[in-house]
Protein backbone atom coordinates (compact mmCIF):
# COMPACT_ATOMS: atom_id res chain seq x y z
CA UNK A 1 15.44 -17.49 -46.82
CA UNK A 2 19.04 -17.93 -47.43
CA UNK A 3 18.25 -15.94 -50.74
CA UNK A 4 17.50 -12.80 -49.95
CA UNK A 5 19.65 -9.60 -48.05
CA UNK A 6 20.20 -9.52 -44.63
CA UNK A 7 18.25 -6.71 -44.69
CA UNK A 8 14.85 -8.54 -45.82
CA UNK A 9 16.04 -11.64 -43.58
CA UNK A 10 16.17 -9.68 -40.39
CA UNK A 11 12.31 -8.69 -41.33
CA UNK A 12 10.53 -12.39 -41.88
CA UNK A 13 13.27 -14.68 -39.72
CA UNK A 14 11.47 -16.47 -37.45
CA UNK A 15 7.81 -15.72 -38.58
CA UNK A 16 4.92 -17.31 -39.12
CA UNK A 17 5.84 -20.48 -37.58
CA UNK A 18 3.36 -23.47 -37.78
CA UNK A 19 1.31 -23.80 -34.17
CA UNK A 20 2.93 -25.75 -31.61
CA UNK A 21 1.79 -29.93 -31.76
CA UNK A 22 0.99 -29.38 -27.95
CA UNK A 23 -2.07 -27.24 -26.92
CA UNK A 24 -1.08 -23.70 -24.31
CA UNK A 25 -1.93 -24.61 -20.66
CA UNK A 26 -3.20 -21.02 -20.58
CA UNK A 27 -4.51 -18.42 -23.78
CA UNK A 28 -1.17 -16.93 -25.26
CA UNK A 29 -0.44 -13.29 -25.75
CA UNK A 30 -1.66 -12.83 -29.42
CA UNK A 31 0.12 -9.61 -29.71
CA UNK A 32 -0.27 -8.97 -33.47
CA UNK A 33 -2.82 -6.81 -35.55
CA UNK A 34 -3.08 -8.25 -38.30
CA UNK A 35 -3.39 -12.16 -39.43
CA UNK A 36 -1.81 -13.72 -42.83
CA UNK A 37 -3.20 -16.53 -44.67
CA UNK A 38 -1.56 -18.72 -47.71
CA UNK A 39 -4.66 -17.68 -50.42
CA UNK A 40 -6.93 -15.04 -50.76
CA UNK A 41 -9.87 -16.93 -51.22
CA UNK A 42 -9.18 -17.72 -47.10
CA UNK A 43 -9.17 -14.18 -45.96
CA UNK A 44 -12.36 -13.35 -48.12
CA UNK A 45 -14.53 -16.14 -46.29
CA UNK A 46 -13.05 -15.17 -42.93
CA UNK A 47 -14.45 -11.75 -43.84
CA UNK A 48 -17.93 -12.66 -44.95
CA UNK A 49 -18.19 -14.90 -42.16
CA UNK A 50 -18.44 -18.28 -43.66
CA UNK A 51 -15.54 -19.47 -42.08
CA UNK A 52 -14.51 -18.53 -38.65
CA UNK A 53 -10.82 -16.48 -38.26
CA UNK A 54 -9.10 -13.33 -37.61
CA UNK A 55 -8.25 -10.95 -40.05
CA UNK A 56 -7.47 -7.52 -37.93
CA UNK A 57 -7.41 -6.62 -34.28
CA UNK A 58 -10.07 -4.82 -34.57
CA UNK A 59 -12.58 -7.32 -35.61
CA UNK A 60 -11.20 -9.80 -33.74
CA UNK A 61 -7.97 -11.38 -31.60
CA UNK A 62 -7.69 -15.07 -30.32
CA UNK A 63 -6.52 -13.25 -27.03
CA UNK A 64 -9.53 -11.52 -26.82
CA UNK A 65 -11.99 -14.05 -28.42
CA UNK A 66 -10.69 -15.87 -24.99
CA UNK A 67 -11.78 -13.27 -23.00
CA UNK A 68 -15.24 -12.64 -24.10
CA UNK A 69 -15.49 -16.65 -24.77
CA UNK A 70 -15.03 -17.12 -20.71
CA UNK A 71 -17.55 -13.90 -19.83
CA UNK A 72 -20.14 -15.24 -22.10
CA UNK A 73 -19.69 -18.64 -19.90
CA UNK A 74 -20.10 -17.27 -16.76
CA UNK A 75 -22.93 -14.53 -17.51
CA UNK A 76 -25.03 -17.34 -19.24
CA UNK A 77 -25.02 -15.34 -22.01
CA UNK A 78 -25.20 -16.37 -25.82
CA UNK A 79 -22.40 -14.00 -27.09
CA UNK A 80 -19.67 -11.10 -25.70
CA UNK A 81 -17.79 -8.80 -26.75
CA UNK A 82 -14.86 -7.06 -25.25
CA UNK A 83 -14.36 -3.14 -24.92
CA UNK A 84 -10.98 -0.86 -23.81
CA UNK A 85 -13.17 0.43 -20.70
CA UNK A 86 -16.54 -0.17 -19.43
CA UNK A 87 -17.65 2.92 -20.48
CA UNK A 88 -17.11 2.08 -23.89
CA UNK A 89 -19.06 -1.16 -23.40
CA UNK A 90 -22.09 0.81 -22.18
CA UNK A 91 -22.12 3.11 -25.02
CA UNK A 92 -22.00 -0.21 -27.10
CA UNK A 93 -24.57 -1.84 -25.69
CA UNK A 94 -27.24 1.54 -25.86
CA UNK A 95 -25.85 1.88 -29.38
CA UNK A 96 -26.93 -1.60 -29.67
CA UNK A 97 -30.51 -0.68 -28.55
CA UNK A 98 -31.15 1.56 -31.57
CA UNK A 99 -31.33 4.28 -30.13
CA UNK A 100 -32.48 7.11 -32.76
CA UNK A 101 -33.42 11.31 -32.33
CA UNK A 102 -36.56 11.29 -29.83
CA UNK A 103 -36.15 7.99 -28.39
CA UNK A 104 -36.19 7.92 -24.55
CA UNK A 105 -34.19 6.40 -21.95
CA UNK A 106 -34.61 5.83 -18.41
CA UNK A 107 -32.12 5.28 -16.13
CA UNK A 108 -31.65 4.75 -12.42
CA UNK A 109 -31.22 7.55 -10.59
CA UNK A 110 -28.30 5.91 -8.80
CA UNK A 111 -25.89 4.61 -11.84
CA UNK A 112 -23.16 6.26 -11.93
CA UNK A 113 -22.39 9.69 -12.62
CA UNK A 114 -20.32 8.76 -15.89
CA UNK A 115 -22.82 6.96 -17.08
CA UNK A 116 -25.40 9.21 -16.32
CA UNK A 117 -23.23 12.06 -18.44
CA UNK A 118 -23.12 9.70 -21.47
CA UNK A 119 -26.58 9.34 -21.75
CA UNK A 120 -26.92 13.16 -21.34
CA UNK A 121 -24.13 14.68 -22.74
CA UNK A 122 -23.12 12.04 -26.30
CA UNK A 123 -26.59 10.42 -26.58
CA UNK A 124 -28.23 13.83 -25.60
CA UNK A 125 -26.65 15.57 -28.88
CA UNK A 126 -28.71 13.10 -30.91
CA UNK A 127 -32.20 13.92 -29.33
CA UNK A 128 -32.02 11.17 -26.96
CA UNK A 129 -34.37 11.74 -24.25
CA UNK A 130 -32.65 10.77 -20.69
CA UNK A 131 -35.18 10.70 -17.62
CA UNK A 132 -34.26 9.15 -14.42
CA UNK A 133 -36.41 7.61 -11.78
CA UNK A 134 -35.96 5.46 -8.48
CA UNK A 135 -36.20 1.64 -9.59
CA UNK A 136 -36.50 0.91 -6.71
CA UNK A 137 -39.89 2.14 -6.85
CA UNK A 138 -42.08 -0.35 -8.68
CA UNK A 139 -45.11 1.21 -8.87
CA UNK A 140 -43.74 4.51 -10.15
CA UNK A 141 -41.24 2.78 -12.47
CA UNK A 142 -44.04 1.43 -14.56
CA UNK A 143 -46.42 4.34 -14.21
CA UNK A 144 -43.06 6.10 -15.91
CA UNK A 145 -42.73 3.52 -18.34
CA UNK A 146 -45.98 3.36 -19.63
CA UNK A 147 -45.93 7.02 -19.96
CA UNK A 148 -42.40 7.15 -21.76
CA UNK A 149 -42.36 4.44 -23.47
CA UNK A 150 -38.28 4.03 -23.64
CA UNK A 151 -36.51 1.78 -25.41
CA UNK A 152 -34.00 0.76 -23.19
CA UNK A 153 -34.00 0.82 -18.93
CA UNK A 154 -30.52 0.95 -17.61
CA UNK A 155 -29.71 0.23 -14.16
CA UNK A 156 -26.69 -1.63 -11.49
CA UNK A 157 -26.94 -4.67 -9.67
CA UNK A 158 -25.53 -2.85 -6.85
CA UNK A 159 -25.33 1.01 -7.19
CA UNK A 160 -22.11 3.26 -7.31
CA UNK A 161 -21.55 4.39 -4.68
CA UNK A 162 -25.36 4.39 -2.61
CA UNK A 163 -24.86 0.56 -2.86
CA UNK A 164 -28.63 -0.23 -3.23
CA UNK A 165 -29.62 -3.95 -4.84
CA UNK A 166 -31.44 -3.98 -7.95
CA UNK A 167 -34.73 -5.90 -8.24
CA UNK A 168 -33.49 -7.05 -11.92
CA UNK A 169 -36.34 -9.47 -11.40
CA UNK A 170 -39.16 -7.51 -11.15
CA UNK A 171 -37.54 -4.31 -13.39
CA UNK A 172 -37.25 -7.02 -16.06
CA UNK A 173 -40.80 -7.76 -16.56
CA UNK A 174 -41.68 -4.15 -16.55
CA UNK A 175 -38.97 -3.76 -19.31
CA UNK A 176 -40.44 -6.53 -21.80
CA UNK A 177 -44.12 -5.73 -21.01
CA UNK A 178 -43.69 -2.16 -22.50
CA UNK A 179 -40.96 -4.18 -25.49
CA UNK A 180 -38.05 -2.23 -23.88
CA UNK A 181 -34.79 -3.36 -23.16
CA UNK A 182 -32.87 -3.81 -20.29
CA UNK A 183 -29.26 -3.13 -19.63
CA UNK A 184 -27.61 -3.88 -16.41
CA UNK A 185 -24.23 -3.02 -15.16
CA UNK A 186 -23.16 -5.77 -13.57
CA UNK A 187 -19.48 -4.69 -12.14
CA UNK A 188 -19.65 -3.98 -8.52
CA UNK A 189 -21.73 -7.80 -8.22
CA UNK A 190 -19.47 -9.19 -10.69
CA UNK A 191 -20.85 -12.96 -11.97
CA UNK A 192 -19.60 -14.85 -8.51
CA UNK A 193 -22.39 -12.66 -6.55
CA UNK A 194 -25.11 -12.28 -10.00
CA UNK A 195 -26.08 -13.14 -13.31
CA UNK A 196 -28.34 -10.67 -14.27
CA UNK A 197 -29.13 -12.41 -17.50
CA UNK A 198 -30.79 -15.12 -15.06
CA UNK A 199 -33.50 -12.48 -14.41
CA UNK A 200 -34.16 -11.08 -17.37
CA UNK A 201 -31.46 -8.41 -18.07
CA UNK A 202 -30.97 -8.39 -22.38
CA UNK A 203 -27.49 -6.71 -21.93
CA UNK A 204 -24.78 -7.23 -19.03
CA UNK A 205 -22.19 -4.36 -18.65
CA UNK A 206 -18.75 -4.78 -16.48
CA UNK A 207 -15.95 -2.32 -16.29
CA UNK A 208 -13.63 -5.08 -16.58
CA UNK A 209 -10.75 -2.84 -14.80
CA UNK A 210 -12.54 -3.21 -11.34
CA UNK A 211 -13.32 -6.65 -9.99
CA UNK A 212 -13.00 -8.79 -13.30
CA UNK A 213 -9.00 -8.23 -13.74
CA UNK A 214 -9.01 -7.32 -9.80
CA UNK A 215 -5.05 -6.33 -9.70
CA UNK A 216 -5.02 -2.20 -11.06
CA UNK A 217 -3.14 -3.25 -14.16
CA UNK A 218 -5.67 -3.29 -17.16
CA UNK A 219 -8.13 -1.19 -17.97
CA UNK A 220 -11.12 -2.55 -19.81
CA UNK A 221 -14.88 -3.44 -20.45
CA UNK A 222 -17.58 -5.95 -21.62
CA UNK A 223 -20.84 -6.32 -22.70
CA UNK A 224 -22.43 -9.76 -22.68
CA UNK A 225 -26.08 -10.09 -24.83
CA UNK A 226 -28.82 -12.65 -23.88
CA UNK A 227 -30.13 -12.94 -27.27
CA UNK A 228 -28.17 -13.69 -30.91
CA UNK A 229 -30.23 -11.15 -32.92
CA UNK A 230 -28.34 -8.63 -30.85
CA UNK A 231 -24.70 -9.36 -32.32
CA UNK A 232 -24.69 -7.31 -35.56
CA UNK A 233 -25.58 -4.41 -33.76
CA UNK A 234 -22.80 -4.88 -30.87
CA UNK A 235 -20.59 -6.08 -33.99
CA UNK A 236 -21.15 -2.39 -35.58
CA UNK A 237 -20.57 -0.58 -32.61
CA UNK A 238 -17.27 -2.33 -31.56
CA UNK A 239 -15.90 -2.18 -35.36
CA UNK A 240 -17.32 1.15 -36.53
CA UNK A 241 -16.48 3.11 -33.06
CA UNK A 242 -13.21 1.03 -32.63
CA UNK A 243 -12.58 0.95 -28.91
CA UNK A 244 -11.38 -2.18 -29.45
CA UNK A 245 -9.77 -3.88 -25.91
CA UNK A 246 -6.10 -4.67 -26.66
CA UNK A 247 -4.41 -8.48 -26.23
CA UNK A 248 -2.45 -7.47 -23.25
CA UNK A 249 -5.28 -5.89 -21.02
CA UNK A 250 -7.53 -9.21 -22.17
CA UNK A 251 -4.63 -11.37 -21.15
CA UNK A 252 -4.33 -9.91 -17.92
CA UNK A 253 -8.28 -9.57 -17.10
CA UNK A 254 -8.63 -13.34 -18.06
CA UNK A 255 -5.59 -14.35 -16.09
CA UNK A 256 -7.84 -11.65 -12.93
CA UNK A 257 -11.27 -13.88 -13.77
CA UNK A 258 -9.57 -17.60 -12.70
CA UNK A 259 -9.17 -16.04 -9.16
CA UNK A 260 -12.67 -13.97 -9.03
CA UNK A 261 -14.52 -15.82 -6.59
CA UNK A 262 -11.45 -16.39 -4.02
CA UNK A 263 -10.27 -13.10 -3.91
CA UNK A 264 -14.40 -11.75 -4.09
CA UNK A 265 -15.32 -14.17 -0.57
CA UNK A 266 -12.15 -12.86 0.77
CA UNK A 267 -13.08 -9.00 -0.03
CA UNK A 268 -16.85 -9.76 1.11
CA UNK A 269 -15.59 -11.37 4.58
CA UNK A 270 -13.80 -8.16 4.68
CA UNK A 271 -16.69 -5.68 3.76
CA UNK A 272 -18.88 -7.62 6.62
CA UNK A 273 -16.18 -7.08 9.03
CA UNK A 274 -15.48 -3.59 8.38
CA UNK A 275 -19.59 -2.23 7.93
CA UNK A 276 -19.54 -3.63 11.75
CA UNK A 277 -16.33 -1.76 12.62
CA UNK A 278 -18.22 1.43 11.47
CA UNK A 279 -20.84 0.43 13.08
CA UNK A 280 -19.32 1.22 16.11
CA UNK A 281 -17.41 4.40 15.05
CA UNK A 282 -18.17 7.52 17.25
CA UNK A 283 -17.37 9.49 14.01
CA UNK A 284 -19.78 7.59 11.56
CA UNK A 285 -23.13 8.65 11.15
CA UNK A 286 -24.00 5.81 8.72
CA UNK A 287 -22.82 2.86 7.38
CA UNK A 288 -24.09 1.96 3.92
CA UNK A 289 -24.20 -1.82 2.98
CA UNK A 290 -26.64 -4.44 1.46
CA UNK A 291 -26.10 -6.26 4.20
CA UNK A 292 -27.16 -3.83 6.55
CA UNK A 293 -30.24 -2.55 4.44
CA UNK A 294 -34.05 -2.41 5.46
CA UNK A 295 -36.09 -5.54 4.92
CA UNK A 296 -37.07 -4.18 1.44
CA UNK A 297 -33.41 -4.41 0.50
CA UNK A 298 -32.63 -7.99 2.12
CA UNK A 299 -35.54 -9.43 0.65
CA UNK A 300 -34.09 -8.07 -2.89
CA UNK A 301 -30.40 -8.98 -1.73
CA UNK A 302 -31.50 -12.09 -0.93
CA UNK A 303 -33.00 -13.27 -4.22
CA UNK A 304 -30.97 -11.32 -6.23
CA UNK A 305 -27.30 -11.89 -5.20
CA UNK A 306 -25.63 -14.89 -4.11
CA UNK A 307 -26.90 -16.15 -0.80
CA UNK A 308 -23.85 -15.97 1.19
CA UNK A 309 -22.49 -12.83 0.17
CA UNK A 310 -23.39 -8.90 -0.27
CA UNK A 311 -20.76 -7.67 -1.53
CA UNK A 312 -17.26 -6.38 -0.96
CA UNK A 313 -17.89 -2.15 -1.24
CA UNK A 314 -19.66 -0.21 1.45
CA UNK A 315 -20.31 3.50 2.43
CA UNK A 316 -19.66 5.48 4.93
CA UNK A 317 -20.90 8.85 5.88
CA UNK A 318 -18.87 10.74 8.55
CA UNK A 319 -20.25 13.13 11.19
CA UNK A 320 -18.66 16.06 9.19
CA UNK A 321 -20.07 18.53 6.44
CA UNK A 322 -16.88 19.37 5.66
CA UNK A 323 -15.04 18.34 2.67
CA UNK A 324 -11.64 19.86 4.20
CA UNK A 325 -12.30 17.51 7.49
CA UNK A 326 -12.75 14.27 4.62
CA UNK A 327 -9.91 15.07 3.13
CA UNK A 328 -7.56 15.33 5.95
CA UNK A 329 -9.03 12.05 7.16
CA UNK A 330 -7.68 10.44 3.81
CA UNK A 331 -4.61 11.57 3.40
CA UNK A 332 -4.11 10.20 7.00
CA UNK A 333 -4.51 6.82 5.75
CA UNK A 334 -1.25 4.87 5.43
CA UNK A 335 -2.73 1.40 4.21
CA UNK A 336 -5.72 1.86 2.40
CA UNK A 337 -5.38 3.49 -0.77
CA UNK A 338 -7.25 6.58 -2.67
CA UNK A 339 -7.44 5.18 -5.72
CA UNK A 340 -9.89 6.24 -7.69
CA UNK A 341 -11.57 2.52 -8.54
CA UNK A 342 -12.94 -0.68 -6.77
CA UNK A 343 -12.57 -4.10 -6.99
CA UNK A 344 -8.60 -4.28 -6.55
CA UNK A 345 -6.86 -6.77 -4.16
CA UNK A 346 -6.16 -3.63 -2.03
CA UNK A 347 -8.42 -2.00 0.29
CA UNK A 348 -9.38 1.40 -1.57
CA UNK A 349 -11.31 4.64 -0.42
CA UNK A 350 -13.30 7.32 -2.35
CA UNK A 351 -14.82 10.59 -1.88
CA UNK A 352 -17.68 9.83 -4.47
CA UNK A 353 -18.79 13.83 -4.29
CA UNK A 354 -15.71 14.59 -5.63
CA UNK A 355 -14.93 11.06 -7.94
CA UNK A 356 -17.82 9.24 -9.15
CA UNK A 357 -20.27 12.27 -9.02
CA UNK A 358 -17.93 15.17 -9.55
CA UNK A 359 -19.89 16.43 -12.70
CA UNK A 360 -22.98 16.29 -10.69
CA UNK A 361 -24.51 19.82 -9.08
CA UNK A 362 -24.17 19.70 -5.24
CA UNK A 363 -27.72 20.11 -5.07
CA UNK A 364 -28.38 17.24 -7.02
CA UNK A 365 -25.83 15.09 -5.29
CA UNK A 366 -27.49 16.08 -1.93
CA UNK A 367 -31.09 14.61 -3.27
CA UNK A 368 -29.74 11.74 -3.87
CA UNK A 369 -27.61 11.49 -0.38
CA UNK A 370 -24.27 12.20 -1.88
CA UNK A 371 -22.88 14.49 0.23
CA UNK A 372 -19.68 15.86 1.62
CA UNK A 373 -19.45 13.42 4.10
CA UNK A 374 -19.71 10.18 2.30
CA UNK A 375 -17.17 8.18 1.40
CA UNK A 376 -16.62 4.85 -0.88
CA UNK A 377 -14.58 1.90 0.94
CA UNK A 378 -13.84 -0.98 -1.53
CA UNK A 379 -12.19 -4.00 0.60
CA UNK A 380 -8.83 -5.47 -0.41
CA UNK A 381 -7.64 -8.99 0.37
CA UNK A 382 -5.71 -7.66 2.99
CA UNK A 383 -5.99 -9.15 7.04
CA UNK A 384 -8.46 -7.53 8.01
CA UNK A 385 -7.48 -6.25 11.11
CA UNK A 386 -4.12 -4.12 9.43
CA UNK A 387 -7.41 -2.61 7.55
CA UNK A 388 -9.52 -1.14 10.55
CA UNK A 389 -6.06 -0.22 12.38
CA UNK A 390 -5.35 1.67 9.78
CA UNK A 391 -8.68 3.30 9.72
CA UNK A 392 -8.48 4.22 13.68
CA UNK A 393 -4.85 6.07 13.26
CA UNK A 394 -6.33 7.91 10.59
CA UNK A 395 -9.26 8.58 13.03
CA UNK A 396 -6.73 9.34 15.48
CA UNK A 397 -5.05 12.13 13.38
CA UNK A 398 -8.20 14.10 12.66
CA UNK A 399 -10.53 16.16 13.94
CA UNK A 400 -12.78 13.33 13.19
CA UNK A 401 -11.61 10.85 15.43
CA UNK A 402 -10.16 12.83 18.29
CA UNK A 403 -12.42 10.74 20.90
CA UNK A 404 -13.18 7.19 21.26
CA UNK A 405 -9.68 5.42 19.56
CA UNK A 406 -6.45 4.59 20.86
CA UNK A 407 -3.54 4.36 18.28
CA UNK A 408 -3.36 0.71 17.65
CA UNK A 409 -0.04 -1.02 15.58
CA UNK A 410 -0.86 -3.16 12.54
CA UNK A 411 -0.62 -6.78 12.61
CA UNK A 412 1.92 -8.33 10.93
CA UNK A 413 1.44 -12.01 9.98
CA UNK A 414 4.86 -13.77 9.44
């Protein structure tokens, strides 16, 4: 380039250097948005589709290919594609279901409040019919079905934050006897505990920010399809809508995914050990946990998520109506965080009333048992025992907790 200014040097030294002769040990950062090619000819068969490539970020990034390559793998699923949260996934995957003006939806009465505002609030503009329903009611789910007639049944593995199991099973068949679909958000079971694809799920849905990347640094989302005929629709939705997930967040929730099952039996361990310390709380009315269900639930658990495991979040509803008393009990906490999320390699706490279902009337939140009182716990990797000490001081330090603890000092492992 000795030819040209110093000036038009400083621009293209350096770039576009042939690949390396030895392969990456791990996917590299492709941190570009655009690709170049020697002849024209290349770029327009990489855009027809004739020969595989990358053009633009926004159709596609090796970094990101990676990342949906490695979900598709491990959700036994034919295709993925990767999203900047897992809300945006979900709206791909219902925009993927065709929805049109009158068409009907029914959803879980459980999923999440976000989700449950999507479906009203954007979907709900375009004459999109939301109805929700217990699924955990059989009978009435396909009484509501055959009635409806919905296009698309959207539901959790495990429910944020009420924590009950979906019988994907069983919710399946009602879903392709009436030709419906069946979406299932799969993030608080994550693929080590369920692969609701295995039971008849067409769509899997993870907020990839929780458990997938695991570590509070990237924010993102997937949806993984079942069937091939799908992909022009989810192709569409991520292209046209454009919330593209960026190289750095996929590098980062790939890098999260090799450690998903060590840190998930350490944060389940966890979750066991601290639904039994609540348990025993004089200040806990109820402990929520799939573990801990009625035999309805276990039999579910037991088919539907791994057989050794039940999770790593649980919920706990205090002996207080008071959001004031909740409050002061969390801010007591020194350890465990108040992040708003779950799924990190620290031990987090939410006031789901107030978080996950803040857009939700009171009145509706108390129907469904989401009250003042309840909280969200989402088990860290942490040793377990710094975890419930830190619980008891903040016990200690409330009104809550005033009998039945004594102050205890946290371990610390050398």
């Amino acid at each position: 380039m000795s030819e040209f200014s110093i000036t038009t040097r400083l621009v293209h030294a350096g770039e576009r250097r042939a690949a390396p002769a030895g392969a990456a040990a791990v996917t590299p950062i492709y941190a570009t948005s655009t690709f170049v090619y020697e002849r024209m000819e290349d770029v327009d068969r990489v855009v027809e589709g004739t020969e595989t490539g990358f053009v633009y970020s926004r159709y596609g990034n090796p970094t990101v290919a990676a990342f949906e390559t490695a979900m598709a793998e491990i959700e036994n699923g034919r295709f993925a594609f990767a999203f900047g949260s897992g809300m945006a996934a979900l709206h791909a995957a219902l925009l993927a279901c065709e929805l049109s003006h009158g068409s009907v939806v029914l959803a879980s009465q459980d999923l999440y409040g976000a989700s449950l505002e999507l479906l009203y609030t954007i979907f709900g503009a375009f004459g999109v019919r939301t109805v929700t329903t217990d699924f955990s009611d059989l009978e009435t789910l396909r009484e509501k079905v055959a009635h409806l007639k919905p296009l698309v049944l959207v539901g959790e593995t495990i429910s944020n934050p009420l924590l009950k199991v979906l019988d994907i099973e069983n919710v399946g068949k009602i879903a392709r006897e009436a030709g419906a679909k069946l979406i299932v958000d799969n993030t608080f079971a994550t693929p080590f505990l369920c692969r609701p694809l295995d039971f008849g799920a067409d769509f899997v849905v993870h907020s990839a920010t929780k458990f997938l990347g695991g570590h509070a640094d990237a924010t993102g989302g997937v949806v993984v399809a079942k069937e091939d005929f799908d992909r022009p629709a989810l192709t569409g939705a991520l292209t046209l809508a454009g919330g593209v997930l960026s190289a750095w967040e996929a590098h980062s929730i790939l890098r999260g995914l090799k450690t998903l099952a060590l840190r998930l039996e350490k944060q389940c361990r966890n979750a066991e050990r601290l639904a039994r310390f609540f348990l025993d709380c004089p200040r806990v009315e109820k402990v929520i946990y799939p573990g801990l269900a009625d035999d309805a639930q276990k039999e579910i658990a037991g088919r539907i998520l791994n057989k050794n495991y039940r999770g790593a979040v649980l919920g706990v509803r205090l002996k207080t109506g008071s959001r004031a008393e909740v409050y002061r009990f969390m801010n007591a906490l020194r350890l465990c965080t108040r992040a708003a999320s779950v799924g990190d390699i620290f031990t987090g706490v939410v006031h789901p009333a107030t978080a996950t279902h803040r857009e939700m009337s009171p009145a509706k939140r108390a129907r469904l048992g989401i009250d003042e009182g309840l909280l969200r716990v989402s088990a860290g990797i942490e040793d377990v025992e710094d975890i419930i000490a830190d619980l008891e001081n903040a016990f200690l330090a409330t009104e809550i907790g005033k009998a039945g603890f004594e102050k205890k000092n946290f371990i610390r492992v050398i």
